[in-house]
Protein backbone atom coordinates (compact mmCIF):
# COMPACT_ATOMS: atom_id res chain seq x y z
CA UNK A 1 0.00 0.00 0.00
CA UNK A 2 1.51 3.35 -0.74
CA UNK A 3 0.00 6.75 0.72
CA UNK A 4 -0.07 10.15 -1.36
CA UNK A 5 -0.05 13.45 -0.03
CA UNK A 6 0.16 17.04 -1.09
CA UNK A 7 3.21 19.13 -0.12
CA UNK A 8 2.71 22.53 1.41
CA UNK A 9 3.25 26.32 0.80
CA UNK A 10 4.52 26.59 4.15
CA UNK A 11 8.07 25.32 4.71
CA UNK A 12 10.74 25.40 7.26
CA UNK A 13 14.57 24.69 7.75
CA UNK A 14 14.91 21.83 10.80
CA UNK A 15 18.14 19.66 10.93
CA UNK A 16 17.61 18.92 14.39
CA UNK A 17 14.48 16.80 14.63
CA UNK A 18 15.33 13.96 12.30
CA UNK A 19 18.47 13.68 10.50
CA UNK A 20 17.21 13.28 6.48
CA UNK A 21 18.09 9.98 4.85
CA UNK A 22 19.10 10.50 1.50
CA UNK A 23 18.78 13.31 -1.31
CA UNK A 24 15.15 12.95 -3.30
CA UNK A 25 15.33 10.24 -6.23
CA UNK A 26 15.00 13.11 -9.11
CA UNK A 27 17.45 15.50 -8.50
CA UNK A 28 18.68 15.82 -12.15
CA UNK A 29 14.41 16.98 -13.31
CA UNK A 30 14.66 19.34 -10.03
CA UNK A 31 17.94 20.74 -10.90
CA UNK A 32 16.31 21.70 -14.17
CA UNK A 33 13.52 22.76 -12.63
CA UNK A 34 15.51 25.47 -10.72
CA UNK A 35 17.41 26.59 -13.29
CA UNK A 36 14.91 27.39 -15.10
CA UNK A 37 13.16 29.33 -12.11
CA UNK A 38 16.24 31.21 -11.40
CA UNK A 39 15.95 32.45 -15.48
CA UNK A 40 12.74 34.22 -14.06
CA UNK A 41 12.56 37.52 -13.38
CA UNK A 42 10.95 39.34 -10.30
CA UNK A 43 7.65 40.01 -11.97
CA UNK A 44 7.53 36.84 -13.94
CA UNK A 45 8.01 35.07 -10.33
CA UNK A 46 4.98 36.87 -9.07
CA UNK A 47 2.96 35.71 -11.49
CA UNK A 48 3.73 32.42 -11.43
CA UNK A 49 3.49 31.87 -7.72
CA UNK A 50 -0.04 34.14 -7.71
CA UNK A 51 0.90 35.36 -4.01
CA UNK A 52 1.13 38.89 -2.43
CA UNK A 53 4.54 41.14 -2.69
CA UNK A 54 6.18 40.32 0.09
CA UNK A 55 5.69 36.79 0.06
CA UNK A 56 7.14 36.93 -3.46
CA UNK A 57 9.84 39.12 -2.18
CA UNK A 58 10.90 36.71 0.09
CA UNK A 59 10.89 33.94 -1.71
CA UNK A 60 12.49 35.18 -4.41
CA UNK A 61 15.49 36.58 -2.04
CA UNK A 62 15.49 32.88 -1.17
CA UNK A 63 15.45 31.45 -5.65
CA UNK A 64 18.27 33.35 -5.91
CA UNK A 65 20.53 31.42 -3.01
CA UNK A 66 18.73 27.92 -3.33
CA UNK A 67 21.22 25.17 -2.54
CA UNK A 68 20.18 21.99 -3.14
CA UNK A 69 22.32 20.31 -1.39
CA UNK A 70 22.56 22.42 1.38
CA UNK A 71 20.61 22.84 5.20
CA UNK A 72 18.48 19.86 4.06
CA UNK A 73 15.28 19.02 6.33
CA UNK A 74 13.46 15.71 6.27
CA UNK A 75 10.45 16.37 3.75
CA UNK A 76 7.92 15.43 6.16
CA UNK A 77 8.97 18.19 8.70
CA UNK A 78 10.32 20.81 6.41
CA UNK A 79 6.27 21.03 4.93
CA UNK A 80 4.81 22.66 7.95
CA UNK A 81 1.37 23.52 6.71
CA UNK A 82 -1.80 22.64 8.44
CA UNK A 83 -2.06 19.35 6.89
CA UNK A 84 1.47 18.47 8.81
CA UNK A 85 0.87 19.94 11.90
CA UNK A 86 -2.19 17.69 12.84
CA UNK A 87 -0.33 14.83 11.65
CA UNK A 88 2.79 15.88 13.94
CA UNK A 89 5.03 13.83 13.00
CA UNK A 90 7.63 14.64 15.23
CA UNK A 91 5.45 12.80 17.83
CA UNK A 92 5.37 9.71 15.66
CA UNK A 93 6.49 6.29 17.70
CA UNK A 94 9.42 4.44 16.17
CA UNK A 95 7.21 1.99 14.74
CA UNK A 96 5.08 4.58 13.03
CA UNK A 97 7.82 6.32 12.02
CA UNK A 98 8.96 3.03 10.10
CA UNK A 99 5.84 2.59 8.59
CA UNK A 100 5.41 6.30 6.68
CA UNK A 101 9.18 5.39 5.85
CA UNK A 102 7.62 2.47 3.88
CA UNK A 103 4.31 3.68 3.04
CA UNK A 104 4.03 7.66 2.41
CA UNK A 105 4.90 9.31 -0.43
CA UNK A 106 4.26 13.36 -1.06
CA UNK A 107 3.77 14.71 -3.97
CA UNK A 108 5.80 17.86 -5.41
CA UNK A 109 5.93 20.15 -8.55
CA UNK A 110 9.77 20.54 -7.49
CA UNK A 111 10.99 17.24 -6.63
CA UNK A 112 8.12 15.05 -8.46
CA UNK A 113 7.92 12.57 -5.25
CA UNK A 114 9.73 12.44 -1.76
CA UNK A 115 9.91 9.93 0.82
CA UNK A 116 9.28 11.34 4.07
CA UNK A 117 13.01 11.40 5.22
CA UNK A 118 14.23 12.46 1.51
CA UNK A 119 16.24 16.23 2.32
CA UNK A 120 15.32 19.21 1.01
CA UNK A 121 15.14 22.61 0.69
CA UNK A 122 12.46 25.19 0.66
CA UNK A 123 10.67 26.06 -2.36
CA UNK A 124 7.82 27.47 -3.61
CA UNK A 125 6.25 25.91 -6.69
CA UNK A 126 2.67 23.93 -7.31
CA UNK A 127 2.06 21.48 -9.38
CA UNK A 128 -0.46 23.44 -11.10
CA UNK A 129 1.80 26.22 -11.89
CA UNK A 130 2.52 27.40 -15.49
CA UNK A 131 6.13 26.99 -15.21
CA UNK A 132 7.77 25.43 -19.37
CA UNK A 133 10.90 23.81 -18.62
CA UNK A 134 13.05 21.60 -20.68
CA UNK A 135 10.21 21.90 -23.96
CA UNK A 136 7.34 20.92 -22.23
CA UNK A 137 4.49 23.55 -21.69
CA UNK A 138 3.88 22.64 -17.78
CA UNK A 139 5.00 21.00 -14.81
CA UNK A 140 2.47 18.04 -15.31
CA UNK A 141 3.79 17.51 -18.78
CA UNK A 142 7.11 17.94 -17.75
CA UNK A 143 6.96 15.24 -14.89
CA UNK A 144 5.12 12.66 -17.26
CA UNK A 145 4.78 9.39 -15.86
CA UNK A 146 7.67 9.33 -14.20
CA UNK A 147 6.42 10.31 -10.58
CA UNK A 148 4.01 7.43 -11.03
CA UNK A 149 6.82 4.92 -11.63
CA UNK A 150 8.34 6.04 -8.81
CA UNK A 151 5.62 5.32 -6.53
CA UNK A 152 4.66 1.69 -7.30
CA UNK A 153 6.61 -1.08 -9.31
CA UNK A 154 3.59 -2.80 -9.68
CA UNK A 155 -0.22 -2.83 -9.01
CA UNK A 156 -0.01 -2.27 -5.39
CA UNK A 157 -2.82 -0.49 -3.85
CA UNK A 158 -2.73 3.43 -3.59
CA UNK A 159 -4.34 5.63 -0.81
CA UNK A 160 -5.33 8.72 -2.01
CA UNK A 161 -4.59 12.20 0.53
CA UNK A 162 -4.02 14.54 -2.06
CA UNK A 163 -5.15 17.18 -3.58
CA UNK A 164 -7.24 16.99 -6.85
CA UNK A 165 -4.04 18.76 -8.33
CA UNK A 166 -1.89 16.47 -7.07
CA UNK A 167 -3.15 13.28 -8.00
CA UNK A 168 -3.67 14.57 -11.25
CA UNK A 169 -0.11 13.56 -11.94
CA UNK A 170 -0.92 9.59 -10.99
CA UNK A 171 -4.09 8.85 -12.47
CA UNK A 172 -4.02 8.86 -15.97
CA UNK A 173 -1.29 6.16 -15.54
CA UNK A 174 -2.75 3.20 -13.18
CA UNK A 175 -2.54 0.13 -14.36
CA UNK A 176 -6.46 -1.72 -15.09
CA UNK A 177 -6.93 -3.51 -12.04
CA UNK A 178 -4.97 -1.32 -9.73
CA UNK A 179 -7.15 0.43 -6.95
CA UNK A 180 -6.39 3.95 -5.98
CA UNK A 181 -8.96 5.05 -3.19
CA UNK A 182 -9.73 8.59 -2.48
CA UNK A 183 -10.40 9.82 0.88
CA UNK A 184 -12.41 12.38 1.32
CA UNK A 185 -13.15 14.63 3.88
CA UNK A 186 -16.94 16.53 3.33
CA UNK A 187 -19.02 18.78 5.21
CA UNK A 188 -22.77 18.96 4.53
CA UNK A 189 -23.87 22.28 3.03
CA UNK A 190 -27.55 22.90 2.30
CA UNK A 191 -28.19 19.38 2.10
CA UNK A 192 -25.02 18.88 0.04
CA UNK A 193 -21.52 17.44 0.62
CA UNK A 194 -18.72 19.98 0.09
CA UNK A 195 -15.54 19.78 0.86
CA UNK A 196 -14.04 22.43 3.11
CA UNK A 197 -9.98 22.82 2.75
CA UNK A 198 -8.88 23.95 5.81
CA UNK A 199 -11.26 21.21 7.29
CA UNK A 200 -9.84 18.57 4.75
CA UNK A 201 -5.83 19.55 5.30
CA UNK A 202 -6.48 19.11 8.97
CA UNK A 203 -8.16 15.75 8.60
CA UNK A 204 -5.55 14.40 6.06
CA UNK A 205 -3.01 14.91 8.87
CA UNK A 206 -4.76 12.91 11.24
CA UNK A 207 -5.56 10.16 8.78
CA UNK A 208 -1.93 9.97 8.35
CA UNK A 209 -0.97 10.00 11.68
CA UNK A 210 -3.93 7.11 12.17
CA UNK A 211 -2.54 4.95 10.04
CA UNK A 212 0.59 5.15 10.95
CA UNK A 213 0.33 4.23 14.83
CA UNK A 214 -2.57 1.30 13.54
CA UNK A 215 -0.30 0.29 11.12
CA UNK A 216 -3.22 -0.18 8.68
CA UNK A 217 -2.40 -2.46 5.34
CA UNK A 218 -6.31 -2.88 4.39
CA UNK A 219 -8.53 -0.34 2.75
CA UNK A 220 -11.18 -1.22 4.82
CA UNK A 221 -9.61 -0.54 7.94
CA UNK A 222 -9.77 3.15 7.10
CA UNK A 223 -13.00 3.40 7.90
CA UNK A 224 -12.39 2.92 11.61
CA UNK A 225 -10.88 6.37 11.80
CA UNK A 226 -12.00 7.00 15.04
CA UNK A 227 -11.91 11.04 15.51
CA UNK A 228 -15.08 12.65 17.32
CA UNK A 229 -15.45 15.24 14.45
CA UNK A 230 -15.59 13.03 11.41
CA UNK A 231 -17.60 10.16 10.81
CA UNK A 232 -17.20 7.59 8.08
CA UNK A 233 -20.53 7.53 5.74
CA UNK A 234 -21.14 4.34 4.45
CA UNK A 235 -23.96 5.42 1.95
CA UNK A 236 -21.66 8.27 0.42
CA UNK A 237 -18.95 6.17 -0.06
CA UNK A 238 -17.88 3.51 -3.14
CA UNK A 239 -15.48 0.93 -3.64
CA UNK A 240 -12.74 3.58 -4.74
CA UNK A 241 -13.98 6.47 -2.85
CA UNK A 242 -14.18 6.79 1.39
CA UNK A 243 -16.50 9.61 2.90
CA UNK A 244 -16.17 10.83 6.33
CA UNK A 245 -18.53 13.38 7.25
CA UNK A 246 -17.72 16.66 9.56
CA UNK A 247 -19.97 16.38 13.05
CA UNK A 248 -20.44 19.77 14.31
């Protein structure tokens, strides 16, 4: 079983924590990737990370002196967004701790896929983004199936924690019979099911952090998240798609 997630906007440099494990598997695509940011200028920056002045300020400062290879943070606690900070993994038992090692995966415009110990460096750069590098007109062209490939050598099952974006870059390349579940997170709405994202990133985290101490290896077993503000929804849900409704 392997477990996507989304990465975060929010990142920060910690060595002490956990020592990382090894450098990300495509370091060659990110390299190019970089370059090609670095080629950008202030106002072309902007635009392609959408965000106010002085976060683009900021983080272009920080394009200009990115090191890849140095002050590198474990992926899973250099993303500090909310989605990490309700899974906390810094609170994560050896055992569970072995089992994201195995099992989790996050997904990433900028590195294409990182294990959670992989080091890196922070970044800003979605998936979505209109970036052309090396010929191809986006990122999502650009990565291919090659993040796919990384995640599974073979039909394995896929849990699905991502972002619509996200996953984007994994679906069109499953193989027949291979089962990729979504999980999703919904609050009801005038009668309807919506998904809320602040609501959703904080759930994600938890479901994480759920299976990781159960040490889950069955789908089904996913529906005995047992949190007080979301309850699984057995008559919303399908074969390839788990609902858990929001209580209050």
């Amino acid at each position: 079983m392997k477990i996507i997630i989304a990465p975060a906007k929010k990142m920060v440099v910690d060595t002490d924590t956990f020592n990382y494990e090894k450098l990300p598997y495509f370091m060659d695509e990110t390299k190019s990737i970089l370059d090609k940011m670095k080629q950008l200028s202030y106002k072309e920056a902007k635009k392609l990370w959408q965000c106010s002045d002085k976060l683009a300020e900021e983080n272009y400062q920080r394009l200009q002196d990115l090191d890849l290879n140095k002050h590198l943070t474990p992926a899973l606690i250099a993303f500090s967004g909310i989605q990490y900070q309700y899974m906390a993994p810094d609170l994560f038992t050896e055992p569970a701790l072995d089992y994201v090692r195995k099992n989790l995966r996050i997904l990433s415009g900028f590195y294409g896929i990182l294990g959670p110990f992989d080091g890196v460096v922070p970044y800003r750069l979605e998936m979505q983004s209109r970036l052309k590098v090396s010929g191809f007109k986006n990122l999502y062209d650009f990565w291919g199936s090659k993040i796919y490939h990384a995640l599974t050598v073979d039909s394995e099952t896929i849990v699905n924690l991502s972002s619509e974006e996200y996953a984007k870059v994994i679906t069109p390349y499953l193989l027949p019979e291979q089962k990729f579940v979504t999980v999703v997170f919904g609050s009801v709405v005038d009668g309807k099911l919506k998904t809320k994202a602040t609501l959703a990133k904080m759930a994600r985290g938890e479901m994480v952090r759920f299976m990781a101490e159960n040490k889950l290896t069955k789908i089904k077993e996913i529906e005995q998240f047992n949190h007080p503000d979301w309850k699984f929804s057995k008559s919303n849900s399908t074969e390839n798609r788990l609902v858990f409704v929001y209580q209050k």
